[in-house]
PDB file of N, CA and C in Angstrom:
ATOM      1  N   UNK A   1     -12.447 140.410 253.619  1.00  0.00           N
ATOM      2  CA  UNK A   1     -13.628 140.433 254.455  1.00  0.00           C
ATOM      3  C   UNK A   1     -14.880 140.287 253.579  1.00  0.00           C
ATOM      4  N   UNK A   2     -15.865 139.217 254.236  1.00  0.00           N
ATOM      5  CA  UNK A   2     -17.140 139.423 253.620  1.00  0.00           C
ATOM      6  C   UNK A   2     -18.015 140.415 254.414  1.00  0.00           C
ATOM      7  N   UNK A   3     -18.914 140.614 254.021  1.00  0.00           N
ATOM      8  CA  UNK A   3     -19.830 141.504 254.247  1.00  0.00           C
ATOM      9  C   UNK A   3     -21.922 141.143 253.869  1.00  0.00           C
ATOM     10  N   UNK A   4     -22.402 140.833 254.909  1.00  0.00           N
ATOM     11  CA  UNK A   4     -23.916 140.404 254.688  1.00  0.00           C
ATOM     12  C   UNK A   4     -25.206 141.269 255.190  1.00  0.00           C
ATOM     13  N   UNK A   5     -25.801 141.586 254.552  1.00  0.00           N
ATOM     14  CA  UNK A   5     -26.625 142.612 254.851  1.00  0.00           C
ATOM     15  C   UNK A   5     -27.991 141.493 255.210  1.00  0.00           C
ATOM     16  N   UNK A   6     -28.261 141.521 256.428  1.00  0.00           N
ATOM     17  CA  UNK A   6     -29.399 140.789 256.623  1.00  0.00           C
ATOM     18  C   UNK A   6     -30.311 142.056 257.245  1.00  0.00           C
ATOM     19  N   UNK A   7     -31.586 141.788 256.530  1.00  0.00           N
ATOM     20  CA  UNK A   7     -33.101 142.399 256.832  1.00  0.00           C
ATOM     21  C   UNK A   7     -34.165 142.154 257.153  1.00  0.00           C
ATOM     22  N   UNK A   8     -34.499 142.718 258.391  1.00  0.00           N
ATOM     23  CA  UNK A   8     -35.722 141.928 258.526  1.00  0.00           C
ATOM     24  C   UNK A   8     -36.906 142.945 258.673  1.00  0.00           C
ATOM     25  N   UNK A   9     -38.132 142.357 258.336  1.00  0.00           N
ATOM     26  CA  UNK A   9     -39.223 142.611 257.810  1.00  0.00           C
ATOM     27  C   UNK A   9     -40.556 142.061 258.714  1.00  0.00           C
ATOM     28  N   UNK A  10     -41.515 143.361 258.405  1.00  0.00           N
ATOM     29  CA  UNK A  10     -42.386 142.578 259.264  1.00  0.00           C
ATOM     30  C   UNK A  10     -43.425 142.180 258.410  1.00  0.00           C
ATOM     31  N   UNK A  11     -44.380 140.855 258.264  1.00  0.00           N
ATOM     32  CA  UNK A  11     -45.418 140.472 257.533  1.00  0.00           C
ATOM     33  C   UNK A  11     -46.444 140.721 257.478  1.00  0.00           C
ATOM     34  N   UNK A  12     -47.480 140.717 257.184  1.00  0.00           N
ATOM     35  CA  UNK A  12     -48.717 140.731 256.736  1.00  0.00           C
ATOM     36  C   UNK A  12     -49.631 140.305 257.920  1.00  0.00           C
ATOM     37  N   UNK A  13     -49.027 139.047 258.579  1.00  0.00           N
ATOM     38  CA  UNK A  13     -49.499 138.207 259.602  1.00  0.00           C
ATOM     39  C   UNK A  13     -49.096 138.813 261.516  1.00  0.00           C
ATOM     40  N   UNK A  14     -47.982 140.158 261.242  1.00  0.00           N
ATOM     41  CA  UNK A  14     -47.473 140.430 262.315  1.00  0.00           C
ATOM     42  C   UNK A  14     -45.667 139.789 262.956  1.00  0.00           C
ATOM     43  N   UNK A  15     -45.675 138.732 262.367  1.00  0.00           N
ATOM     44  CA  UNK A  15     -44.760 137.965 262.326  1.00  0.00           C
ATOM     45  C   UNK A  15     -43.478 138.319 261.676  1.00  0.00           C
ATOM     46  N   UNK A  16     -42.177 138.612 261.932  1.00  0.00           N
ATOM     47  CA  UNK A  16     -41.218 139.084 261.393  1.00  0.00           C
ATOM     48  C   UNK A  16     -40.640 137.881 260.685  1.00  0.00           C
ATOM     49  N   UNK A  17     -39.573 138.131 259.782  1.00  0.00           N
ATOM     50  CA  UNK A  17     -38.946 137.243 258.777  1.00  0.00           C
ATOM     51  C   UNK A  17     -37.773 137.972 257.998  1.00  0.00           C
ATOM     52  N   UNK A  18     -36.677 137.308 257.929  1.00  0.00           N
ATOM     53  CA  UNK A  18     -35.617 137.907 257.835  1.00  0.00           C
ATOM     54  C   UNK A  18     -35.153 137.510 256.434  1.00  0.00           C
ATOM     55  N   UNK A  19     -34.017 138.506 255.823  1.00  0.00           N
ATOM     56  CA  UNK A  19     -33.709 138.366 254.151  1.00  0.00           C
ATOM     57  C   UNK A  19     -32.182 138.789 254.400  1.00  0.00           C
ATOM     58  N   UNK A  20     -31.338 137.586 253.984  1.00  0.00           N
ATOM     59  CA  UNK A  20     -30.248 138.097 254.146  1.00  0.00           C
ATOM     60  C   UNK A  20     -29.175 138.213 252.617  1.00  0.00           C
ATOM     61  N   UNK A  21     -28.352 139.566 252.261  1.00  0.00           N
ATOM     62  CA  UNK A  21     -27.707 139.177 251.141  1.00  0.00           C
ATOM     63  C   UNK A  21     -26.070 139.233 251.205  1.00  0.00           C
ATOM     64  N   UNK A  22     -25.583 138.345 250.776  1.00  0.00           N
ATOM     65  CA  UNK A  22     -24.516 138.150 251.069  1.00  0.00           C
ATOM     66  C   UNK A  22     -23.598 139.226 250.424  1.00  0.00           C
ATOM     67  N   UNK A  23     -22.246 139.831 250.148  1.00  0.00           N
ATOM     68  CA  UNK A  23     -21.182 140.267 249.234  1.00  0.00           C
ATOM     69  C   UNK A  23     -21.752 141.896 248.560  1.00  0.00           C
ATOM     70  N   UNK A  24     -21.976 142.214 250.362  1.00  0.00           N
ATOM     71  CA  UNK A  24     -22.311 143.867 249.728  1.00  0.00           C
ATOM     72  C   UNK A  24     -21.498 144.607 250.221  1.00  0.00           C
ATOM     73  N   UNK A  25     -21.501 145.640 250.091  1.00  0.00           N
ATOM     74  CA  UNK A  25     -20.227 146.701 250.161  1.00  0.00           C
ATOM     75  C   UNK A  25     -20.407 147.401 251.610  1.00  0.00           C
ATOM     76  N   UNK A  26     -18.969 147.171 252.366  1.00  0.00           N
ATOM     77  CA  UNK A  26     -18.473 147.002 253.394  1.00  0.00           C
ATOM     78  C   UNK A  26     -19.541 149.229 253.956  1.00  0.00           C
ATOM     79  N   UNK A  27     -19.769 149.924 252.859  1.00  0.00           N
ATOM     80  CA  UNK A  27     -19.951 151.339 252.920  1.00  0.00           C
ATOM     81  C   UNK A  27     -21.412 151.297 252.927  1.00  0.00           C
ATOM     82  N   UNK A  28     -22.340 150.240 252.837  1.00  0.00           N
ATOM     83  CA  UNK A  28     -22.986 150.445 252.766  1.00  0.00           C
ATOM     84  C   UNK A  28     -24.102 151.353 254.176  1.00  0.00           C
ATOM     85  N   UNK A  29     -24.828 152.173 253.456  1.00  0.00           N
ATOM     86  CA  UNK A  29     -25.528 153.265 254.298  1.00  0.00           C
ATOM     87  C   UNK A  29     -26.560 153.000 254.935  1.00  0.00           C
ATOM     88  N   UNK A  30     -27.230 153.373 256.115  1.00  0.00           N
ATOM     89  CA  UNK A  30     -28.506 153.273 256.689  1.00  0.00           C
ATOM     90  C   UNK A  30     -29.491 153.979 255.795  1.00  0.00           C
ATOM     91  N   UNK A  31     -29.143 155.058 255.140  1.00  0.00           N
ATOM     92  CA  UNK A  31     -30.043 155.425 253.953  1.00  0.00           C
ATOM     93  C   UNK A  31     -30.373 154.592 252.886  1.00  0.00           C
ATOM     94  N   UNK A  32     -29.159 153.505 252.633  1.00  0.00           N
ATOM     95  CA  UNK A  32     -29.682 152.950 251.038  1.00  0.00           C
ATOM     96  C   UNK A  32     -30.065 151.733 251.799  1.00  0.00           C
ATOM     97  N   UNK A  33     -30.022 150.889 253.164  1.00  0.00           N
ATOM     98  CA  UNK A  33     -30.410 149.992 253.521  1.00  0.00           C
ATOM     99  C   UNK A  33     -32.018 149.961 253.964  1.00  0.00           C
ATOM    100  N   UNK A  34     -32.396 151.558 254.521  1.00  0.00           N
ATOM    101  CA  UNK A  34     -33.922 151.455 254.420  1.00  0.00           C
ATOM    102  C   UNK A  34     -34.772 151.881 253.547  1.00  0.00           C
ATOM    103  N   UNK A  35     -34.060 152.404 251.884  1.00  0.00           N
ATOM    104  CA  UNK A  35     -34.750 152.832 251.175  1.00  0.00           C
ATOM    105  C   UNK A  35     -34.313 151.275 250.329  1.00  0.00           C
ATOM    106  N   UNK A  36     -33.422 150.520 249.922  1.00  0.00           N
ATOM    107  CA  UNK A  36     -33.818 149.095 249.701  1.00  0.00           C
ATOM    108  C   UNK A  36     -34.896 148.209 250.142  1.00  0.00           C
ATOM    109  N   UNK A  37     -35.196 148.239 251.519  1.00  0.00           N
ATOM    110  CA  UNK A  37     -35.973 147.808 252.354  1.00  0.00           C
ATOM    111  C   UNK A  37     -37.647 147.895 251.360  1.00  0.00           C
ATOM    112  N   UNK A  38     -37.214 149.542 251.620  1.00  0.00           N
ATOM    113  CA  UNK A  38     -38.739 150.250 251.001  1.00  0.00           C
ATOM    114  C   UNK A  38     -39.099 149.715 249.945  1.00  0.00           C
ATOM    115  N   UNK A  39     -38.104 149.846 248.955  1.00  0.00           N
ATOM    116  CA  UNK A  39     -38.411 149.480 247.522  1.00  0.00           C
ATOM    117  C   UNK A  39     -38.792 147.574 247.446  1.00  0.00           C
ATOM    118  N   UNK A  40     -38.144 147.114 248.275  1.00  0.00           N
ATOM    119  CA  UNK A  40     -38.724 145.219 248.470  1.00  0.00           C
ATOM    120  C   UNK A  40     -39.934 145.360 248.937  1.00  0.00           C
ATOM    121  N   UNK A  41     -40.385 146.170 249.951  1.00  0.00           N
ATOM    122  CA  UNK A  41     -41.444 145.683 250.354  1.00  0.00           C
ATOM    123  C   UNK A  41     -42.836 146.870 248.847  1.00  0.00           C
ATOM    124  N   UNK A  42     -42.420 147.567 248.763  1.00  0.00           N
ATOM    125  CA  UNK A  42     -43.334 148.220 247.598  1.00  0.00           C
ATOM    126  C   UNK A  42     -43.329 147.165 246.256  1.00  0.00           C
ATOM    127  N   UNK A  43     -42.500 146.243 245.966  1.00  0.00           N
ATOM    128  CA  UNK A  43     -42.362 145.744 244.928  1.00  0.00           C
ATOM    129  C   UNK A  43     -43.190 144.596 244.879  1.00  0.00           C
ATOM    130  N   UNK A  44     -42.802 144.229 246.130  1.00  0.00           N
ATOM    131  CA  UNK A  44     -44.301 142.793 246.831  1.00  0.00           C
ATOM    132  C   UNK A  44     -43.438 141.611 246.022  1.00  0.00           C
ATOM    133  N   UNK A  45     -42.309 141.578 245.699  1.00  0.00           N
ATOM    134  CA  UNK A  45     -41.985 139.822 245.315  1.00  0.00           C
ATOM    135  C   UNK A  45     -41.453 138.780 246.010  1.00  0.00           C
ATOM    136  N   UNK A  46     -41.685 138.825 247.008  1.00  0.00           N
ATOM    137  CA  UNK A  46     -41.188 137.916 247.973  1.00  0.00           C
ATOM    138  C   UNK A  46     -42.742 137.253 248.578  1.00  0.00           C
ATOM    139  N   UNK A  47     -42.541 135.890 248.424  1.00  0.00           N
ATOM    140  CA  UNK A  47     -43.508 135.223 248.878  1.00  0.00           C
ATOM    141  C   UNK A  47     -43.315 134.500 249.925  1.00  0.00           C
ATOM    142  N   UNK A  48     -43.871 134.316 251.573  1.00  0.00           N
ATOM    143  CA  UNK A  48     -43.527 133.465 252.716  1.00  0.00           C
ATOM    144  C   UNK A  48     -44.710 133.437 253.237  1.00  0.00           C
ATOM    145  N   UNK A  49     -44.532 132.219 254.139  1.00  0.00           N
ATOM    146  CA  UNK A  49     -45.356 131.560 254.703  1.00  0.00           C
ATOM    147  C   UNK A  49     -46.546 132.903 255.700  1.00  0.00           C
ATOM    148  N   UNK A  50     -45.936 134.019 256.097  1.00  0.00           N
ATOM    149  CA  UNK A  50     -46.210 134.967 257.062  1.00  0.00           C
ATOM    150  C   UNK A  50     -46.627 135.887 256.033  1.00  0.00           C
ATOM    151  N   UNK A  51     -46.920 135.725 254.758  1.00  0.00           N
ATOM    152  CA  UNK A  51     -47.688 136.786 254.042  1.00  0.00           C
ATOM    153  C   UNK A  51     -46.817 137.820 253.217  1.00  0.00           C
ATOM    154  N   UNK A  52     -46.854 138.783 252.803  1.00  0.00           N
ATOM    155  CA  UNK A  52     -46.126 140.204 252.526  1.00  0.00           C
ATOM    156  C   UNK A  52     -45.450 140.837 253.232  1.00  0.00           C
ATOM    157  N   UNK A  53     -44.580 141.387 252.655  1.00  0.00           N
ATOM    158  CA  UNK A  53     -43.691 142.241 253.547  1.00  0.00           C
ATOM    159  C   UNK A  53     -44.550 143.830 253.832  1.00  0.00           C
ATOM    160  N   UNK A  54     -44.724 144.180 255.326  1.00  0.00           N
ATOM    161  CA  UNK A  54     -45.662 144.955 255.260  1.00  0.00           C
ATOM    162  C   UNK A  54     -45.057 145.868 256.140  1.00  0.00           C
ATOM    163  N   UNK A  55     -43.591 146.354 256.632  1.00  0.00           N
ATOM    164  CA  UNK A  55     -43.108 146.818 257.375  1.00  0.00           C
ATOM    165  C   UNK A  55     -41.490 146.742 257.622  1.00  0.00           C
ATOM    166  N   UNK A  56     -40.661 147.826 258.244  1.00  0.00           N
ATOM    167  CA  UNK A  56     -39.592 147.017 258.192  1.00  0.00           C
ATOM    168  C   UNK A  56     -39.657 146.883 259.709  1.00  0.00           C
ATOM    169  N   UNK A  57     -38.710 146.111 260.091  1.00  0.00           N
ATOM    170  CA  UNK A  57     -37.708 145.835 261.705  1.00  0.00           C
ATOM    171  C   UNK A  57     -36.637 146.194 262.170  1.00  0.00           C
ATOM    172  N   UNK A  58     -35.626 146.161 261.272  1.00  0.00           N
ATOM    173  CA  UNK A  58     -34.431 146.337 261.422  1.00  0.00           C
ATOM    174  C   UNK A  58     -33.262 145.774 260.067  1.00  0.00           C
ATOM    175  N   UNK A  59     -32.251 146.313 260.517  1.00  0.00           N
ATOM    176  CA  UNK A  59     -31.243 145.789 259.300  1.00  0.00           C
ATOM    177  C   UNK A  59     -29.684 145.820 260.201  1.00  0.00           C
ATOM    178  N   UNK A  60     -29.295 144.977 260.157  1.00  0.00           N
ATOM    179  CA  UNK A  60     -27.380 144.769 260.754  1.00  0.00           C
ATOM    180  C   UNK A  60     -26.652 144.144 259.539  1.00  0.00           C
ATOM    181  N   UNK A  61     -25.289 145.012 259.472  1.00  0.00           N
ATOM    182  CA  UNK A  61     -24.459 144.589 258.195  1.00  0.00           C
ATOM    183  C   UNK A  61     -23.407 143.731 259.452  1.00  0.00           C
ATOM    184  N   UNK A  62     -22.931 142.406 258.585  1.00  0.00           N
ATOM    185  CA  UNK A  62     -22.313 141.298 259.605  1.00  0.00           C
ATOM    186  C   UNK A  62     -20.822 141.405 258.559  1.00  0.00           C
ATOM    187  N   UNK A  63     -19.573 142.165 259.257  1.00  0.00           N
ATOM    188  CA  UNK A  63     -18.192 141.281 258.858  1.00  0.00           C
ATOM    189  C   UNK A  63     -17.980 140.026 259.248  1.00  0.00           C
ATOM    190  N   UNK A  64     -17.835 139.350 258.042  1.00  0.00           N
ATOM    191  CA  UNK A  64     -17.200 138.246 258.072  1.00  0.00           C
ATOM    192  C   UNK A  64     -15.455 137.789 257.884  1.00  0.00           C
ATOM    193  N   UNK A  65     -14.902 137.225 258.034  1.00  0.00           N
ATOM    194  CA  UNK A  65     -13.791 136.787 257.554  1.00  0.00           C
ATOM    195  C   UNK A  65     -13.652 135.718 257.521  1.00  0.00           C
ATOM    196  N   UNK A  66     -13.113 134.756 256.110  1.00  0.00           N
ATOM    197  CA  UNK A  66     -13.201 133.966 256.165  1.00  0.00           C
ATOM    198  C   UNK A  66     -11.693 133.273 255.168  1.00  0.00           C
ATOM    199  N   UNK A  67     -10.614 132.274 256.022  1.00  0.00           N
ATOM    200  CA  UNK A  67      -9.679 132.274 255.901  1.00  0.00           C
ATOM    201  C   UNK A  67      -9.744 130.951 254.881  1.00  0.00           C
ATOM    202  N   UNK A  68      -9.144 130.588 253.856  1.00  0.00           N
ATOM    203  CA  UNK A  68      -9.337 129.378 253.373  1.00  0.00           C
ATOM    204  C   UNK A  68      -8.260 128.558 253.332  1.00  0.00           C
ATOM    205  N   UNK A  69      -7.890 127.282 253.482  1.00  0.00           N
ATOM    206  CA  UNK A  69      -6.826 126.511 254.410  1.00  0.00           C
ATOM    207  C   UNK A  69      -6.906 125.593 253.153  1.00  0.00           C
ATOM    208  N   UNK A  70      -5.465 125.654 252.299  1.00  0.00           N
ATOM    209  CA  UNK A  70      -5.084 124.725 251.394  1.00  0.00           C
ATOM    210  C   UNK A  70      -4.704 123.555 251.812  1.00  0.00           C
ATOM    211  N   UNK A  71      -5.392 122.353 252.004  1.00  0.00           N
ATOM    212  CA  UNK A  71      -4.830 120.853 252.672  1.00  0.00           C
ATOM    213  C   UNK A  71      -4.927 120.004 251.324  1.00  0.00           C
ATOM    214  N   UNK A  72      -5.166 120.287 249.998  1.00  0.00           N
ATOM    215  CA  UNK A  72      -4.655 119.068 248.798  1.00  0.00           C
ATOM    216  C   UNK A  72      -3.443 119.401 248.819  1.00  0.00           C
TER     217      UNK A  72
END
């Protein structure tokens, strides 16, 4: 199973914008997902069209599975 932690954020402009990371751990916590959050948006390195990250929105961890089909 994969596992993707997508986050989204609200901007500078009001406008939300989403950050997604792929191959994180299936345990991961609502504690370390909004104190990650915290620490991105305190760090300010993300640059988009909608300004700074100035808030959060939300965060959903997505299972994936993904089967890979030998045809050579």
């Amino acid at each position: 199973m994969e596992y993707i932690l997508s986050l989204t954020f609200i901007c500078a402009n009001g406008q939300k914008t989403s950050l997604s990371i792929e191959g994180v751990k299936a345990t991961i916590t609502e504690a370390q997902a909004s104190t990650l959050m915290d620490t991105i948006i305190a760090k300010n390195i993300f640059l988009t069209k909608n300004g700074a990250f100035t808030g959060k929105s939300g965060a959903t961890l997505t299972q994936r599975q993904v089967t890979k089909l030998d045809v050579a």
